[in-house]
N, C-alpha and C. Protein backbone atom coordinates (compact mmCIF):
# COMPACT_ATOMS: atom_id res chain seq x y z
N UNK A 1 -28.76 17.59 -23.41
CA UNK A 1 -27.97 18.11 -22.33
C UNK A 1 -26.96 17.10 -21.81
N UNK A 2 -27.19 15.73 -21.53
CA UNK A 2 -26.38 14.87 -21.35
C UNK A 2 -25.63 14.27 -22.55
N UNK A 3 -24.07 14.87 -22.00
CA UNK A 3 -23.24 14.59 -23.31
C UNK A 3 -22.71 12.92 -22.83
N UNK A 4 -22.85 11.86 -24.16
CA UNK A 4 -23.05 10.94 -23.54
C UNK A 4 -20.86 10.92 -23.34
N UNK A 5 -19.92 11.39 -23.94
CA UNK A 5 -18.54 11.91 -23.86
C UNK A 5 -18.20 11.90 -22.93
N UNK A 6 -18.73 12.82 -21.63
CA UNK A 6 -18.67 13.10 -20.52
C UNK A 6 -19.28 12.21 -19.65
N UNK A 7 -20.42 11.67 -19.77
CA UNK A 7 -20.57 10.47 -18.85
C UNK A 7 -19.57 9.12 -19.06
N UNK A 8 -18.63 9.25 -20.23
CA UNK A 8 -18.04 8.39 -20.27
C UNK A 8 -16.63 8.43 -19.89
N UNK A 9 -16.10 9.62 -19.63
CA UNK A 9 -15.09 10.10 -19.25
C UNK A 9 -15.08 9.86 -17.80
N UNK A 10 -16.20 10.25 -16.99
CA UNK A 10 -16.32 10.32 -15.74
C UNK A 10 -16.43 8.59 -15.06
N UNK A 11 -17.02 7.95 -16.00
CA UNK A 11 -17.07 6.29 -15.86
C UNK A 11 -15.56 5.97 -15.99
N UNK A 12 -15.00 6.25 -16.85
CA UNK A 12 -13.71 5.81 -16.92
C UNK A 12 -12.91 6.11 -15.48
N UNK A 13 -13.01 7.77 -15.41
CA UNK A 13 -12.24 8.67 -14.15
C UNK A 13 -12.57 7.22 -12.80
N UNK A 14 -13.87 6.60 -12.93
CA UNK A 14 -14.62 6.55 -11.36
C UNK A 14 -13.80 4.65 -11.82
N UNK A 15 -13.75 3.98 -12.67
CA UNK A 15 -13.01 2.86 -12.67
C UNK A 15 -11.49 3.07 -12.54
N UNK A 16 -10.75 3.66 -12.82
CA UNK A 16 -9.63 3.97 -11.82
C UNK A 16 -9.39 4.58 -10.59
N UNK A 17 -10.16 5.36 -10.10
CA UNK A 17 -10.24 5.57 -8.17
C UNK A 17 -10.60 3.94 -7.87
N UNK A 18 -11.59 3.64 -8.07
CA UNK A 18 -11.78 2.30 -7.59
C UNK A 18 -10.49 0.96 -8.33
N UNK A 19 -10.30 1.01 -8.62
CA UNK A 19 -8.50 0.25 -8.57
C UNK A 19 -7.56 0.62 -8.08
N UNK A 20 -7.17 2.14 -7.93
CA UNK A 20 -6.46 3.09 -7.44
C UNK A 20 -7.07 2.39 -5.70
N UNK A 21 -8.01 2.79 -5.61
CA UNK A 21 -8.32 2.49 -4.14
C UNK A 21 -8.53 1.14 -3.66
N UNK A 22 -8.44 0.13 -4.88
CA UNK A 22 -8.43 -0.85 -4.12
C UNK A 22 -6.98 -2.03 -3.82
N UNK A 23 -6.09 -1.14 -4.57
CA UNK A 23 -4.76 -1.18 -4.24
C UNK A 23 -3.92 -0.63 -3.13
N UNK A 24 -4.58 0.41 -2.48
CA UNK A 24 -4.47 1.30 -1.19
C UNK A 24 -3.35 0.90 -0.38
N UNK A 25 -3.78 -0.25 0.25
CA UNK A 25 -3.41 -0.98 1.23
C UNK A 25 -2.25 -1.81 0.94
N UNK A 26 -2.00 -2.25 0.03
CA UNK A 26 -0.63 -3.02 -0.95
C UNK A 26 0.21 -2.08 -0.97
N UNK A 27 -0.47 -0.69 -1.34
CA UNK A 27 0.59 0.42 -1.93
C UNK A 27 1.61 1.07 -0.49
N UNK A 28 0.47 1.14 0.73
CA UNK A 28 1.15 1.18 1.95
C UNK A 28 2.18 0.19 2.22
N UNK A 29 1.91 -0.50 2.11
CA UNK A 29 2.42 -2.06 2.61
C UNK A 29 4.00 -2.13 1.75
N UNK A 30 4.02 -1.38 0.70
CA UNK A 30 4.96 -1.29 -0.51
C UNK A 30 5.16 -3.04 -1.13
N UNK A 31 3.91 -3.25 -1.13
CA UNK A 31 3.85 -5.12 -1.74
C UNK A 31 3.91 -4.77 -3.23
N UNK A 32 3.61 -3.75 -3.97
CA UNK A 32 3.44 -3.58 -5.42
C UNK A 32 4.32 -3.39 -5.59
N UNK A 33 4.77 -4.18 -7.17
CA UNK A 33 5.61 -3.75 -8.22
C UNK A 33 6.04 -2.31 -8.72
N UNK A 34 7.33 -1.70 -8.77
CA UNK A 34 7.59 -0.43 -9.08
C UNK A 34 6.31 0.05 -10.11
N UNK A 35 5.96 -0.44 -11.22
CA UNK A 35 5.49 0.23 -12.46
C UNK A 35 3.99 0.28 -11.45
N UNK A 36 3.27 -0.47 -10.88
CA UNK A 36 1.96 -0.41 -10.28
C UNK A 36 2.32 0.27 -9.18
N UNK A 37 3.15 0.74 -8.83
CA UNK A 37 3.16 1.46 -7.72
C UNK A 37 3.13 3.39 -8.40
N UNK A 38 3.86 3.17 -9.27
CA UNK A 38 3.91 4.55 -9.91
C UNK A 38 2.26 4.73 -10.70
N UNK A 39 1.76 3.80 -11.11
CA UNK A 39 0.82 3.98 -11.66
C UNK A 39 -0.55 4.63 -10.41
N UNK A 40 -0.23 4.53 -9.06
CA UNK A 40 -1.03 4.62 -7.82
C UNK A 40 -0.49 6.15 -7.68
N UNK A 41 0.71 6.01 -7.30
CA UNK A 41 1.41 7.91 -7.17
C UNK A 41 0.44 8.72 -8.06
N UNK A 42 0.76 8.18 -9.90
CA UNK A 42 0.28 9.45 -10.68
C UNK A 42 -1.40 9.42 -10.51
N UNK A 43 -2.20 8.45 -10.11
CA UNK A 43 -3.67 8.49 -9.56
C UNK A 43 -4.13 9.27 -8.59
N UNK A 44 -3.02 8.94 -7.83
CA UNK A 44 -3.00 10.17 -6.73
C UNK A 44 -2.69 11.30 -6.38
N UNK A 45 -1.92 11.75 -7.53
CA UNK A 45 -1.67 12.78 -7.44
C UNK A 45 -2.58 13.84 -8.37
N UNK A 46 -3.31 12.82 -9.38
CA UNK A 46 -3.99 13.81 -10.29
C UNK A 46 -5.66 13.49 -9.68
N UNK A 47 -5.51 13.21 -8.71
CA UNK A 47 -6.71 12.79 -8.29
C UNK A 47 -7.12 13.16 -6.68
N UNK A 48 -7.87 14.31 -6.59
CA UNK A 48 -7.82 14.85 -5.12
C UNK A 48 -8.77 14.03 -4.25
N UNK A 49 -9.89 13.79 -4.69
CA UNK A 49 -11.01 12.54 -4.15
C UNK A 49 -10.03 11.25 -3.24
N UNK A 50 -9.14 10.68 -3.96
CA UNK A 50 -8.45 9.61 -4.12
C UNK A 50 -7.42 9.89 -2.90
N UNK A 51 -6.76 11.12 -2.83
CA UNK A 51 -5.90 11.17 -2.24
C UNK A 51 -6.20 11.49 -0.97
N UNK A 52 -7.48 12.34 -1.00
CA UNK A 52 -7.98 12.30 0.36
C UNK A 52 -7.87 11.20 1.03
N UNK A 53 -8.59 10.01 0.21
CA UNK A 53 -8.89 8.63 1.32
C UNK A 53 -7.79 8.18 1.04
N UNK A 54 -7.07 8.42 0.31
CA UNK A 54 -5.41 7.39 0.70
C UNK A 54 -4.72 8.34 2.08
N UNK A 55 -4.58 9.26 2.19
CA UNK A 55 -4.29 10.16 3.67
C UNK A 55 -4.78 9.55 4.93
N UNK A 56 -6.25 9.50 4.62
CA UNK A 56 -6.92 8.46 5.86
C UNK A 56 -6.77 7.23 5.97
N UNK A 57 -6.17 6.70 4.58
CA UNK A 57 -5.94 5.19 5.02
C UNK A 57 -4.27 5.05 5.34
N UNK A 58 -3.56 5.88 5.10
CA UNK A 58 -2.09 5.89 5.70
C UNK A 58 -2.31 6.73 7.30
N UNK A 59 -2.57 7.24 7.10
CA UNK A 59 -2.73 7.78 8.97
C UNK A 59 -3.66 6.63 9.69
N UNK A 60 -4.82 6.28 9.74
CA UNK A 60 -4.97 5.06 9.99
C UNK A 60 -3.60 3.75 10.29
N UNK A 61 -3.37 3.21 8.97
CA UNK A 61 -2.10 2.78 8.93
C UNK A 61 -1.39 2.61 9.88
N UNK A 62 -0.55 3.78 10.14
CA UNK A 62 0.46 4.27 10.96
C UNK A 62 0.01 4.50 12.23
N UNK A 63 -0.87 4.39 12.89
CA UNK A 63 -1.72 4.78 13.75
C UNK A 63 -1.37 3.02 14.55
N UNK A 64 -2.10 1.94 13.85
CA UNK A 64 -2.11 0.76 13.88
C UNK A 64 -0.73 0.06 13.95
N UNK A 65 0.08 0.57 13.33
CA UNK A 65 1.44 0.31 13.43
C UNK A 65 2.42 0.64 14.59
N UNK A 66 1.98 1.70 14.98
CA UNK A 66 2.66 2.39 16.36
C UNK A 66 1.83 1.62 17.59
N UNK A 67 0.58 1.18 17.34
CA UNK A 67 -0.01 0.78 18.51
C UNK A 67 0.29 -0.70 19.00
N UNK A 68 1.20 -1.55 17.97
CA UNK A 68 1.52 -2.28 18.21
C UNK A 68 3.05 -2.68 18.21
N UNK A 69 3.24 -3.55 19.42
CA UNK A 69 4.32 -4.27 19.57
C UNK A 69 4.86 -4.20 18.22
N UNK A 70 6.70 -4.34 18.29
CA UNK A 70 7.59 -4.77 17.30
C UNK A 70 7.63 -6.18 17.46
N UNK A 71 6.98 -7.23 16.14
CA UNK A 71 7.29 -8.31 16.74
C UNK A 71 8.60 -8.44 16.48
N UNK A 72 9.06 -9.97 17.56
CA UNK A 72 10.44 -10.61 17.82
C UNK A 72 10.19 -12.30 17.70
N UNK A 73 11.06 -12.50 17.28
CA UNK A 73 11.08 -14.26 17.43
C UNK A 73 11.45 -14.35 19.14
N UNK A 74 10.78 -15.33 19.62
CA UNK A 74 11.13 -16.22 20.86
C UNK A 74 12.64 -16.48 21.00
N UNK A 75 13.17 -16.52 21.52
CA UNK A 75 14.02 -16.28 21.93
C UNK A 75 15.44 -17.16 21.52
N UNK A 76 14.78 -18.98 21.78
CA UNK A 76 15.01 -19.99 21.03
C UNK A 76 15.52 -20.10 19.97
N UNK A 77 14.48 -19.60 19.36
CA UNK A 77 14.65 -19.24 17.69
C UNK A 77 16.02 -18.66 17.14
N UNK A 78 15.72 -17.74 17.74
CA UNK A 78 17.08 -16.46 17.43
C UNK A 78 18.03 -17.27 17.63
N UNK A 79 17.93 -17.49 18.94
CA UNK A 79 19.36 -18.67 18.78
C UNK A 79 19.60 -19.17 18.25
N UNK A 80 19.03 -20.30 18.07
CA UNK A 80 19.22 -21.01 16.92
C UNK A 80 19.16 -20.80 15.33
N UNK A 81 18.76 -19.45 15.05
CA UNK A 81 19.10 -19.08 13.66
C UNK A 81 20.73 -18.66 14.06
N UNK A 82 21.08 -17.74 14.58
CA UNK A 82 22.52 -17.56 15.24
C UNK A 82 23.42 -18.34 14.91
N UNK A 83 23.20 -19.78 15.72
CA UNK A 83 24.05 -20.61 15.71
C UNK A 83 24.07 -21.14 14.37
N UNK A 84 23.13 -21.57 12.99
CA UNK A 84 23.08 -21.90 12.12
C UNK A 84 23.77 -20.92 11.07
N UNK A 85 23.61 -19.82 11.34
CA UNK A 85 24.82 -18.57 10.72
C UNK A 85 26.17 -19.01 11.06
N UNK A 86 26.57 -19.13 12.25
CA UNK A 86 27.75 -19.13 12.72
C UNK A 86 28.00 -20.40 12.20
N UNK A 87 27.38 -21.49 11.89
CA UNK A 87 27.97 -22.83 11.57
C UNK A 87 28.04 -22.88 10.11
N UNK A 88 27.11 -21.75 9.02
CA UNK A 88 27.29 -21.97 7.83
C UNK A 88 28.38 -21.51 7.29
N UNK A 89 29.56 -20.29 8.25
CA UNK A 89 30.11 -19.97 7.81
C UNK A 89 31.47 -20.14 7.62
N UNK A 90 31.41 -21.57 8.56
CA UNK A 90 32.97 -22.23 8.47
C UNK A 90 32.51 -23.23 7.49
């Protein structure tokens, strides 16, 4: 009854969700390379398990993102990057 084919198919299926998912967070972040990034899309898209928890981990995400401040450099700073623009360009 156990086709050993199918347990191996499904081993395979369950080692890409788990790369797929443990890229998640990179893939939000858009830190991955085009080709690893497409390789996450077509995981996710042929993969409903997967895409569920990538939904929860982008709403999450975005959730965390809105709840925080935009950071800014001090004030100083700015200036003085400013002025180092303005002086590189004469």
């Amino acid at each position: 009854m156990n086709d050993p084919e199918m347990y191996s198919q499904e081993h395979d299926e369950m080692d890409e969700c788990v790369q797929a998912l443990s890229r998640v967070h990179a893939f939000l972040r858009n830190e991955l390379v085009e080709r690893d990034a497409d390789i996450i899309r077509l995981h996710l898209h042929a993969c409903e398990r997967c895409m569920e928890n990538f939904e929860i981990e982008s709403t999450i995400t975005e959730m965390i993102q809105r709840s925080q401040p935009e950071p800014s450099a001090p004030a100083t700073l700015a200036a003085r990057v400013r002025a180092m623009r303005i002086s590189s360009r004469h």
